[in-house]
Protein backbone atom coordinates (compact mmCIF):
# COMPACT_ATOMS: atom_id res chain seq x y z
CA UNK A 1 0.00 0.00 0.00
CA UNK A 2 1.55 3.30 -0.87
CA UNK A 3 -0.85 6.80 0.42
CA UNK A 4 -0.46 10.12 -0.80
CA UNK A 5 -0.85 12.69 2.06
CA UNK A 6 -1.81 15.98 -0.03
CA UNK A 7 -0.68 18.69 2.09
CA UNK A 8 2.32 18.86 4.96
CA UNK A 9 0.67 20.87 7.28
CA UNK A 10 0.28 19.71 11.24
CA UNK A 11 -2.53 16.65 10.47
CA UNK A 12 -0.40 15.26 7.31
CA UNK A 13 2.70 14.89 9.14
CA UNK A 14 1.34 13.45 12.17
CA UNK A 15 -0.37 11.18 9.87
CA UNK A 16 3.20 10.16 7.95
CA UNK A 17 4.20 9.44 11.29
CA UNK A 18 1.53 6.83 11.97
CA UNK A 19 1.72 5.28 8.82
CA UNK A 20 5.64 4.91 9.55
CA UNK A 21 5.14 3.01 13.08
CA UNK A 22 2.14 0.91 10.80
CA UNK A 23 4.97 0.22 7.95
CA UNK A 24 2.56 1.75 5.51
CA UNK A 25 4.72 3.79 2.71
CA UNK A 26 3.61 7.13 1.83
CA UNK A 27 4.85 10.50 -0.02
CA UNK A 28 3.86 13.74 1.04
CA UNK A 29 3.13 16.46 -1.30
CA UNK A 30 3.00 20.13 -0.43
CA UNK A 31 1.30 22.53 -2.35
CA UNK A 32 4.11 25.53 -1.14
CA UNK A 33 7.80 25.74 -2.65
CA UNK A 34 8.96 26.36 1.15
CA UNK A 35 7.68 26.44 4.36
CA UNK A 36 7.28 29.16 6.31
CA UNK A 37 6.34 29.44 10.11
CA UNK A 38 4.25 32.27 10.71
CA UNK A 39 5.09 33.33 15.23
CA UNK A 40 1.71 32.45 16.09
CA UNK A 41 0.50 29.94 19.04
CA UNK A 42 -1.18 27.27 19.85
CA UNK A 43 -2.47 25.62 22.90
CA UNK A 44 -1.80 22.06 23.05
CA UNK A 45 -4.14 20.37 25.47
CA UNK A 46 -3.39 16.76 26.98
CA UNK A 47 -5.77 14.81 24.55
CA UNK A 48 -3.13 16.15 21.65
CA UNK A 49 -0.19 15.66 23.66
CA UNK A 50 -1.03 11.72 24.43
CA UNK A 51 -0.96 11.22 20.38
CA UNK A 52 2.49 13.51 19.77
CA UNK A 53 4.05 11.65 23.00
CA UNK A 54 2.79 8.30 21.60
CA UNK A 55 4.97 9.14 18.01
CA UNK A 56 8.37 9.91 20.43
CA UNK A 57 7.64 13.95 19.77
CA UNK A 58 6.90 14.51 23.84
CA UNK A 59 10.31 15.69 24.53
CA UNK A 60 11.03 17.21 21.63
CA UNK A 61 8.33 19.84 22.24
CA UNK A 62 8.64 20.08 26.16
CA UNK A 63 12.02 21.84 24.95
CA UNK A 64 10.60 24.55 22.91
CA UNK A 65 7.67 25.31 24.87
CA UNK A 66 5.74 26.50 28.01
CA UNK A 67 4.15 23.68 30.06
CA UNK A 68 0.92 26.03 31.70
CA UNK A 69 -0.77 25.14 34.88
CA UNK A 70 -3.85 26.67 34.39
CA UNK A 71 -6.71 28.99 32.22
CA UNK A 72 -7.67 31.79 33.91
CA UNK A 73 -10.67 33.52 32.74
CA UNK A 74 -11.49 37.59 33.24
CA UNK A 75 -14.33 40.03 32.61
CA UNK A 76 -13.09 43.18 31.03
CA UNK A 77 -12.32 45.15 34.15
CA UNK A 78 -9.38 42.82 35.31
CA UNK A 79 -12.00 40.58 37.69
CA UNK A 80 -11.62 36.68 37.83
CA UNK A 81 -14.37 34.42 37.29
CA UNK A 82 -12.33 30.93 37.22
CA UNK A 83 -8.97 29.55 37.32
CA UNK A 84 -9.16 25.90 35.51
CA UNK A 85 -6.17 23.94 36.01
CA UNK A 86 -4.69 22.25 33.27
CA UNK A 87 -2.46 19.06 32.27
CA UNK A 88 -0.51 17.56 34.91
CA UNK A 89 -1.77 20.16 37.38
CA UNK A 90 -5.42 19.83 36.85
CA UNK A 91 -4.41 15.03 36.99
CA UNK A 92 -4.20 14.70 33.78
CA UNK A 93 -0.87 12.21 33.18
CA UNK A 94 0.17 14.09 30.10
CA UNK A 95 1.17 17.85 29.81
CA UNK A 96 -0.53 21.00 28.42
CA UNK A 97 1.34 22.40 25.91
CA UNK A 98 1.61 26.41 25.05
CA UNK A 99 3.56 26.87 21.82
CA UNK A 100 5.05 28.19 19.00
CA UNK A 101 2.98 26.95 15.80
CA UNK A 102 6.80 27.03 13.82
CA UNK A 103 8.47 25.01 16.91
CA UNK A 104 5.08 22.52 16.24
CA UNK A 105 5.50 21.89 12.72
CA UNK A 106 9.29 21.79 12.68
CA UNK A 107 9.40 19.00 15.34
CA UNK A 108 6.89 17.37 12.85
CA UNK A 109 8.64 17.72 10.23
CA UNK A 110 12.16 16.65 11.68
CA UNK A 111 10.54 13.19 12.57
CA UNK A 112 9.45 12.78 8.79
CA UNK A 113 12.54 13.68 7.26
CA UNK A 114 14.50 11.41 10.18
CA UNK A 115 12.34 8.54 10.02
CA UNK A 116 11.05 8.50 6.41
CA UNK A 117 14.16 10.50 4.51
CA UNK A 118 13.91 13.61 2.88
CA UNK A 119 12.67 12.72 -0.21
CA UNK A 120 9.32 11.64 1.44
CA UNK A 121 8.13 15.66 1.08
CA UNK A 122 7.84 16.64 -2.13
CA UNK A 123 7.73 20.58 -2.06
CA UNK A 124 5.58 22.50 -4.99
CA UNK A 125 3.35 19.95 -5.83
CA UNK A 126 -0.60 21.43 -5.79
CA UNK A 127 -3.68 18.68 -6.67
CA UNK A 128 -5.53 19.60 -9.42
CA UNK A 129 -7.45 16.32 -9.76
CA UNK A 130 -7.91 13.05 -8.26
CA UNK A 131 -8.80 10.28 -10.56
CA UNK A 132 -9.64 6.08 -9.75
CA UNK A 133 -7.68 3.77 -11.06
CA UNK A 134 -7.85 -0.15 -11.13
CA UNK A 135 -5.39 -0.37 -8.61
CA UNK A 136 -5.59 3.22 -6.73
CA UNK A 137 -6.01 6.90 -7.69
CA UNK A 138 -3.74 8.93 -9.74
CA UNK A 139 -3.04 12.68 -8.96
CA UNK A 140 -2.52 15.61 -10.87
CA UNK A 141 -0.57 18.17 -9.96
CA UNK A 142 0.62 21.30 -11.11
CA UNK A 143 3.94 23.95 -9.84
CA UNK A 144 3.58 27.06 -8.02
CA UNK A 145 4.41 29.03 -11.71
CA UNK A 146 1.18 26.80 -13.12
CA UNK A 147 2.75 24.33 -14.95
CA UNK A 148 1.60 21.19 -15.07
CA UNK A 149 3.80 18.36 -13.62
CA UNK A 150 4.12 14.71 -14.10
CA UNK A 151 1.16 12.66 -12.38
CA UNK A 152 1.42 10.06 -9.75
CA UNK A 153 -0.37 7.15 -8.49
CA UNK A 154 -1.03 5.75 -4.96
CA UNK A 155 -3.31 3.27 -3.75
CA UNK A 156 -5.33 6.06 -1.53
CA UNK A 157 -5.04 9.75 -1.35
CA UNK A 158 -5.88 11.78 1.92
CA UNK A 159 -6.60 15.51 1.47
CA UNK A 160 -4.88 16.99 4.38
CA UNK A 161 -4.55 20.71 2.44
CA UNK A 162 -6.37 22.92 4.93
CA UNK A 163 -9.24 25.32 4.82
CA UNK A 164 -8.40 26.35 1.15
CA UNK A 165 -8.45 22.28 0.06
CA UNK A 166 -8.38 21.42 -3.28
CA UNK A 167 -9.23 17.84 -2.69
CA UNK A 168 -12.63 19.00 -0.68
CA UNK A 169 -13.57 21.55 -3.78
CA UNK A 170 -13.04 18.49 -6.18
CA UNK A 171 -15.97 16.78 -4.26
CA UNK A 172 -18.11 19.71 -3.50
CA UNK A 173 -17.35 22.57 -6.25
CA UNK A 174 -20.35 24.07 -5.21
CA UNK A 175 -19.92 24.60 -1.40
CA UNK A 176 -19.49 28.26 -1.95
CA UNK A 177 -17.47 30.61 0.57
CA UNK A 178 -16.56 30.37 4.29
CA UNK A 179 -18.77 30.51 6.87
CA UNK A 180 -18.28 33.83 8.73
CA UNK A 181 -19.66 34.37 12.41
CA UNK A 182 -19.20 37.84 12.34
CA UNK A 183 -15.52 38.02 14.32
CA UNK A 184 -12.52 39.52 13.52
CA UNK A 185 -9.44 38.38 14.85
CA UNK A 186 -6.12 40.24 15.31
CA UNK A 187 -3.10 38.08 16.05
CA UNK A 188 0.15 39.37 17.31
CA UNK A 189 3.61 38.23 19.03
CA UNK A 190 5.40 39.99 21.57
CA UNK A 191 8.62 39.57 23.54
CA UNK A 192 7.21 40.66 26.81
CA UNK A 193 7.81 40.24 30.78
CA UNK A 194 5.82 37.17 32.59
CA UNK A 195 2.21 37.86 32.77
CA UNK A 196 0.78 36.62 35.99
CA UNK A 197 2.56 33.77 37.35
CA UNK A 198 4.42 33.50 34.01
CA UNK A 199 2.34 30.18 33.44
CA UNK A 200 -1.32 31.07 32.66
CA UNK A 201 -3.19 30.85 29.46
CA UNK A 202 -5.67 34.06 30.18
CA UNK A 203 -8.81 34.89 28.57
CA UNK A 204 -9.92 38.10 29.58
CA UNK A 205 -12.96 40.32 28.32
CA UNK A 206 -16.36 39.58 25.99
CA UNK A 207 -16.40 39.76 22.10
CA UNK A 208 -18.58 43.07 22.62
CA UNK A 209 -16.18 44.79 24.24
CA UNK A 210 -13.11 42.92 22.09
CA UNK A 211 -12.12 39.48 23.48
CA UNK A 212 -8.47 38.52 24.65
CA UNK A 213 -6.26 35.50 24.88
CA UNK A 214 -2.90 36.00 25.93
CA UNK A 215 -0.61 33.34 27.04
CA UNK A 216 3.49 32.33 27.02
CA UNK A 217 4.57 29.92 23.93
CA UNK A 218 8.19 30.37 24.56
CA UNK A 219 10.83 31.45 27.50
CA UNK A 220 13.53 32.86 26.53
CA UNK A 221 15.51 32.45 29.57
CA UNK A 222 16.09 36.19 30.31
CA UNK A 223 13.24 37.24 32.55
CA UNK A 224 11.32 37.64 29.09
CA UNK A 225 8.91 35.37 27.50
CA UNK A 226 7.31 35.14 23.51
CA UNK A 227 3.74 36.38 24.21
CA UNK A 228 0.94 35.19 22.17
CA UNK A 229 -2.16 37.32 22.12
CA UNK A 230 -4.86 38.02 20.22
CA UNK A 231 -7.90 40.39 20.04
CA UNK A 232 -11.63 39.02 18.93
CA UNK A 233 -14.30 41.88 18.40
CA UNK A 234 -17.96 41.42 16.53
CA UNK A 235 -17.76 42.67 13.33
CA UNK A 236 -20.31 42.71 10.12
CA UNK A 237 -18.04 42.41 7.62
CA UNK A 238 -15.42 39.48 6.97
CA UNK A 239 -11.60 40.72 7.15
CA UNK A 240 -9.09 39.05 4.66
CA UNK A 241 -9.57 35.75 4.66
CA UNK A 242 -5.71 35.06 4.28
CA UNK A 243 -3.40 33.45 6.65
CA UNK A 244 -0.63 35.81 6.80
CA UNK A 245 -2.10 38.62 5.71
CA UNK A 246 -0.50 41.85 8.09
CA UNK A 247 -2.48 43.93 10.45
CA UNK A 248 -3.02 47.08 11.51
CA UNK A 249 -2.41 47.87 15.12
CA UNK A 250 -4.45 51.42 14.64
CA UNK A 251 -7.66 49.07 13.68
CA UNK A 252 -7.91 47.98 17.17
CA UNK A 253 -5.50 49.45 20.28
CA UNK A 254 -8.05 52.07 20.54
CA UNK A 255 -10.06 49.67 22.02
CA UNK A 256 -7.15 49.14 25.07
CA UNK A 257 -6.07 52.33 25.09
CA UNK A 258 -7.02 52.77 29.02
CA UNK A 259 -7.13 48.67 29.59
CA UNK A 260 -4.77 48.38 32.52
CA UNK A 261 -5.37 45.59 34.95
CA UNK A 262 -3.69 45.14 38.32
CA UNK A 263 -2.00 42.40 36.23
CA UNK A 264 -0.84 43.97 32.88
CA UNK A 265 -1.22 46.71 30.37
CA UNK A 266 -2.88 46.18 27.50
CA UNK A 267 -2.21 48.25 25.07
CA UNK A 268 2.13 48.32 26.39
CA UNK A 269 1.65 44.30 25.55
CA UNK A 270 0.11 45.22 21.92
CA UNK A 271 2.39 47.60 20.76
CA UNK A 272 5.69 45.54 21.66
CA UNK A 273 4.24 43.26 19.06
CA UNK A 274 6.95 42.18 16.03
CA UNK A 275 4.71 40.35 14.35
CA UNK A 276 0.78 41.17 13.69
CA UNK A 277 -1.80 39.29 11.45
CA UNK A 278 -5.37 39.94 10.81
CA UNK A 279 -8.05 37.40 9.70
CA UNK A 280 -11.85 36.54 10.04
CA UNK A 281 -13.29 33.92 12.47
CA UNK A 282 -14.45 31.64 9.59
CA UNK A 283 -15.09 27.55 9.12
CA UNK A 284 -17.26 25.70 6.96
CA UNK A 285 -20.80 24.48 7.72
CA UNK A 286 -20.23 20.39 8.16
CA UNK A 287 -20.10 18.19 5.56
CA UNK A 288 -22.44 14.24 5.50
CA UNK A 289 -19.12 12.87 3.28
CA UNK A 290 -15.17 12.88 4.05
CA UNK A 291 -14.48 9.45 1.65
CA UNK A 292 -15.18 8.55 -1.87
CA UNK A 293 -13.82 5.51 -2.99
CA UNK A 294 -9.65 5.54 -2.29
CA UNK A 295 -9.92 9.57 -1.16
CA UNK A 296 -10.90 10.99 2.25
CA UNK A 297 -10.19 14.49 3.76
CA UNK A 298 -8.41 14.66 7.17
CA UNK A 299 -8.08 17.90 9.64
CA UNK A 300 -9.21 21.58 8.40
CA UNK A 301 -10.06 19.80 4.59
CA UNK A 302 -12.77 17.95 6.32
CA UNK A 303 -13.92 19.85 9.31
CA UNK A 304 -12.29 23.53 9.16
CA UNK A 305 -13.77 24.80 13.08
CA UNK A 306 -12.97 28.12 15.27
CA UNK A 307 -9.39 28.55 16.75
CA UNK A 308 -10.44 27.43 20.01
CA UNK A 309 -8.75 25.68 22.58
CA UNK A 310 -6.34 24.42 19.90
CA UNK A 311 -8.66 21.95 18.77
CA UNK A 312 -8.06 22.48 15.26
CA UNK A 313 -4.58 20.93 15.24
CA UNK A 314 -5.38 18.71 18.54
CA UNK A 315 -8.09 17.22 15.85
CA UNK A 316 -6.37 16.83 12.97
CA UNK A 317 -3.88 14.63 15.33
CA UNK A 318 -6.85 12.46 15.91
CA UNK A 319 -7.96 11.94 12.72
CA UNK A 320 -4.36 10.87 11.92
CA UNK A 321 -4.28 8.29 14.38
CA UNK A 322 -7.86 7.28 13.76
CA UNK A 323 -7.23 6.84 10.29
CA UNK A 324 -3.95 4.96 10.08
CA UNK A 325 -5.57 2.16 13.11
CA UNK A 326 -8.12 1.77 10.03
CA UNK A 327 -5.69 1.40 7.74
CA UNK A 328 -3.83 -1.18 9.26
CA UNK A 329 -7.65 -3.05 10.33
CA UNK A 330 -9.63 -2.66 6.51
CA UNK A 331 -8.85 -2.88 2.88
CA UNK A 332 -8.46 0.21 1.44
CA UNK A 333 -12.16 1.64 0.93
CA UNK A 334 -13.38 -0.23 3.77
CA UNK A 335 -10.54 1.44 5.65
CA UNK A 336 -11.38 4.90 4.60
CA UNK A 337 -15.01 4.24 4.82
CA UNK A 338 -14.36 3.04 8.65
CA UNK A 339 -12.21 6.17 9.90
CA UNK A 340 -15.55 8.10 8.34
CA UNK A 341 -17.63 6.79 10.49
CA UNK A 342 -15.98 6.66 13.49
CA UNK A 343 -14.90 10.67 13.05
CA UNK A 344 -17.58 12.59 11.33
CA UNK A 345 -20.01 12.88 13.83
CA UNK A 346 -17.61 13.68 16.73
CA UNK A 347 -15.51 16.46 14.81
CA UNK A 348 -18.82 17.61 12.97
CA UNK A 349 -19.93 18.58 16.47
CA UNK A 350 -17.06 19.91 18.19
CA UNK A 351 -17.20 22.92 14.72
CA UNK A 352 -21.14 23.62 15.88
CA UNK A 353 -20.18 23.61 19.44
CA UNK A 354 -17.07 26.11 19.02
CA UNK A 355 -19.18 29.01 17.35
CA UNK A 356 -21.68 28.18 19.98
CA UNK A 357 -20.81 27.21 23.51
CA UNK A 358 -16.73 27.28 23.77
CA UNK A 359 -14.88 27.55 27.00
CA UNK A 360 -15.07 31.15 27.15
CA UNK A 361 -18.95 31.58 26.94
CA UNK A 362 -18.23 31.51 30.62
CA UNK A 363 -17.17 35.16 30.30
CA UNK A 364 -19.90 35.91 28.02
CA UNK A 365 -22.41 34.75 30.44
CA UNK A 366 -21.21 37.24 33.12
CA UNK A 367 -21.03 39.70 30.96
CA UNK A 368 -24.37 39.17 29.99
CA UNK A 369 -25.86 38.98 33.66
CA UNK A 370 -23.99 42.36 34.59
CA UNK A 371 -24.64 44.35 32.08
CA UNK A 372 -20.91 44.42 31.39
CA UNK A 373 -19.87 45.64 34.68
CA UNK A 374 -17.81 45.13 37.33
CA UNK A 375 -19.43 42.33 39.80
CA UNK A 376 -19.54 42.86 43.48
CA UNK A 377 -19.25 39.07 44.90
CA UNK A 378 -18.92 36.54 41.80
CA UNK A 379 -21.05 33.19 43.18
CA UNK A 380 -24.15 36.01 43.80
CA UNK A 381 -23.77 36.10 39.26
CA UNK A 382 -22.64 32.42 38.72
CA UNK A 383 -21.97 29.76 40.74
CA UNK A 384 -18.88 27.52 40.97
CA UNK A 385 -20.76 24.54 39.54
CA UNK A 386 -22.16 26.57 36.29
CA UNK A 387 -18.96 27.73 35.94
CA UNK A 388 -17.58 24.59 36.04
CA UNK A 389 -20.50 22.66 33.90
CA UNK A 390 -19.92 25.23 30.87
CA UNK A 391 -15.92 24.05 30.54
CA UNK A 392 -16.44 20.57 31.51
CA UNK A 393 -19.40 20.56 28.55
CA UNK A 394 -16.77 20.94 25.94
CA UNK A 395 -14.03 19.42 27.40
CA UNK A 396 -16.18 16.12 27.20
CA UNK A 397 -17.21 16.77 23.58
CA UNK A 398 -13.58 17.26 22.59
CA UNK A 399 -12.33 14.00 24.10
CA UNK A 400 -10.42 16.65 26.01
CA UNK A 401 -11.76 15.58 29.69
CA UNK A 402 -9.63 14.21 32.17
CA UNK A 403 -11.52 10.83 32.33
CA UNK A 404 -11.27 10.07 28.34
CA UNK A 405 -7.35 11.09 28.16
CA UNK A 406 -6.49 9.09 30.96
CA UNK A 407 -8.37 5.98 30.76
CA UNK A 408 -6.93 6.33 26.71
């Protein structure tokens, strides 16, 4: 069996990694000539870090990033509403993971090239078509200048090529453009003192009043640490819908201008920033169909979701895994057919449930009781048990809860 893993983002090396421990072959093809690691984070919660430990990648990324020991929400005056611990803090027996995207994908990518050899990624190479064979599929491809390029075969093809998929418009040409849910998101890096105890994720603020999420991905060993943040207001009209497209810092600091907490200064944070991107909160409504015949989609090609909790990459991972157990199980279609059934469902309801009820409606249901005020006593708005009910909701449809990743 030989698979072709279109794409070599986060889900289609993990899943060259599986299909190396299963003694599958496979060749990855990347639609980029290089690639390029945009200084963005990611929150890698236990559930994720089980499947990366389980392919030898656990110390490899405890080097390069910040092990936090809990989430701590705020309203938008500064005030806390809950403090959830996580990984090994909150019992879990694997770590939570704060990182750099780059330091993600590069310890990815190292394993491939070490384990599989170089010439396993095959750089420039975008699908144009998927066609059945007798035996397989064979793939068309064509070179970042547009020129067509020889065709290859495989005995399945996996579209792991991310929100912009070509194998996904193959299949539904129709589908039409993202979904937006009217946020705006401004991303941005900065080398920055410890926040807090130097190991929170925080998530302070409502999306009326522009949402944060701040947290450490690296330290550099200084007294100074590599601050991810980012800013999530309501808007009515879409931004760029572009990955690296740059930012403006004037579109939004206004909103911080005066935002200084006990624990940190806003806009100080926002304007150390050396990197700044700016994209809409967008996915795609869910799909009934990942596999047709020898082709299925895997990670944001079959269920592009909200940047939340990290469960983007954390499910791509899990599709990986999923997919190469039914691999090694089925015949080819039955395989694919199999790792369809078992996913769909669960990742088509973790994309409703992150534009509807993520962790931090928490927030937005204190914000909502007070009028977007300061509180006087906290349990007299919400108690400690709704609080708790509205993370442990998710958690549990995520596969995320202490319970599933342990007993895994």
């Amino acid at each position: 069996m030989h698979v072709a893993l279109i794409g070599g983002g986060i889900g289609g090396l993990a899943a060259a990694l599986y299909l190396e421990r299963a003694g599958i072959d496979c060749t990855i093809y990347e639609a980029t000539p290089t690639f390029s690691q945009l200084a963005v984070g990611i929150n890698l919660m236990p559930h994720a870090v089980r499947l990366l430990s389980e392919l030898g990648l656990g110390d490899a990324l405890a080097k390069v990033s910040i092990e936090p020991r809990a989430t701590c929400f705020f309203n938008r005056h500064g005030q806390l509403i809950h403090t959830l611990p996580l990984g090994r803090t909150a019992g879990y027996n694997w770590p939570h993971f704060s990182i750099h995207r780059g330091h993600l994908h590069d310890a990815l990518l190292s394993a491939v090239r070490a384990r599989l050899g170089a010439d396993t990624i095959r750089m420039g190479h975008r699908c144009t078509r998927i066609e059945e064979t007798t035996s397989g599929v064979r793939i068309a491809w064509q070179a970042p200048d547009g020129t067509a390029l020889p065709s290859t075969d495989a005995t399945v093809a996996i579209g792991c090529d991310g929100v912009h998929s070509a194998v996904r418009k193959q299949f539904y040409p129709d589908e039409g453009e993202f979904a937006f849910g009217g946020i705006n998101m401004w991303r941005g890096s900065s080398r920055y003192r410890p926040i807090l105890d130097g190991r929170s994720v925080i998530l302070a603020g409502a999306l009326s009043s522009g949402k944060l999420v701040i947290y450490p991905m690296h330290d550099y060993g200084d007294g100074t640490h590599l601050i991810n943040w980012n800013v999530e207001v309501h808007s009515e009209v879409a931004g760029p819908n572009q990955w690296n497209k740059n930012g403006r810092i004037e579109d939004f600091i206004w909103r911080y201008e005066k935002s200084r907490f006990e624990w940190l200064d806003v806009a100080d944070l926002m304007r150390r920033a050396d990197m700044l991107l700016e994209y809409p909160m967008v996915d795609r409504d869910p799909i009934s169909r990942w596999s047709f015949g020898r082709v299925t989609l895997l990670g944001d090609a079959a269920h592009p979701m909200y940047p939340r909790s990290g469960n983007g990459a954390a499910q791509s991972i899990i599709d990986a895994s999923v997919l190469v157990q039914c691999l090694r199980a089925h015949e080819p279609e039955a395989a694919l057919k199999a790792y369809e059934a078992d996913r769909l469902e669960k990742a088509n309801k973790i994309v409703l449930a992150a534009r509807s009820s993520p962790p931090d409606f928490v927030i937005e249901t204190v914000e909502k009781r007070t009028n977007g005020k300061p509180f006087e006593r906290l349990d007299d708005v919400i108690s400690p048990e709704e609080r708790a009910a509205i993370l442990e909701r998710f958690m549990q449809l995520t596969g995320a809860d202490i319970a599933s990743v342990n007993r895994a």
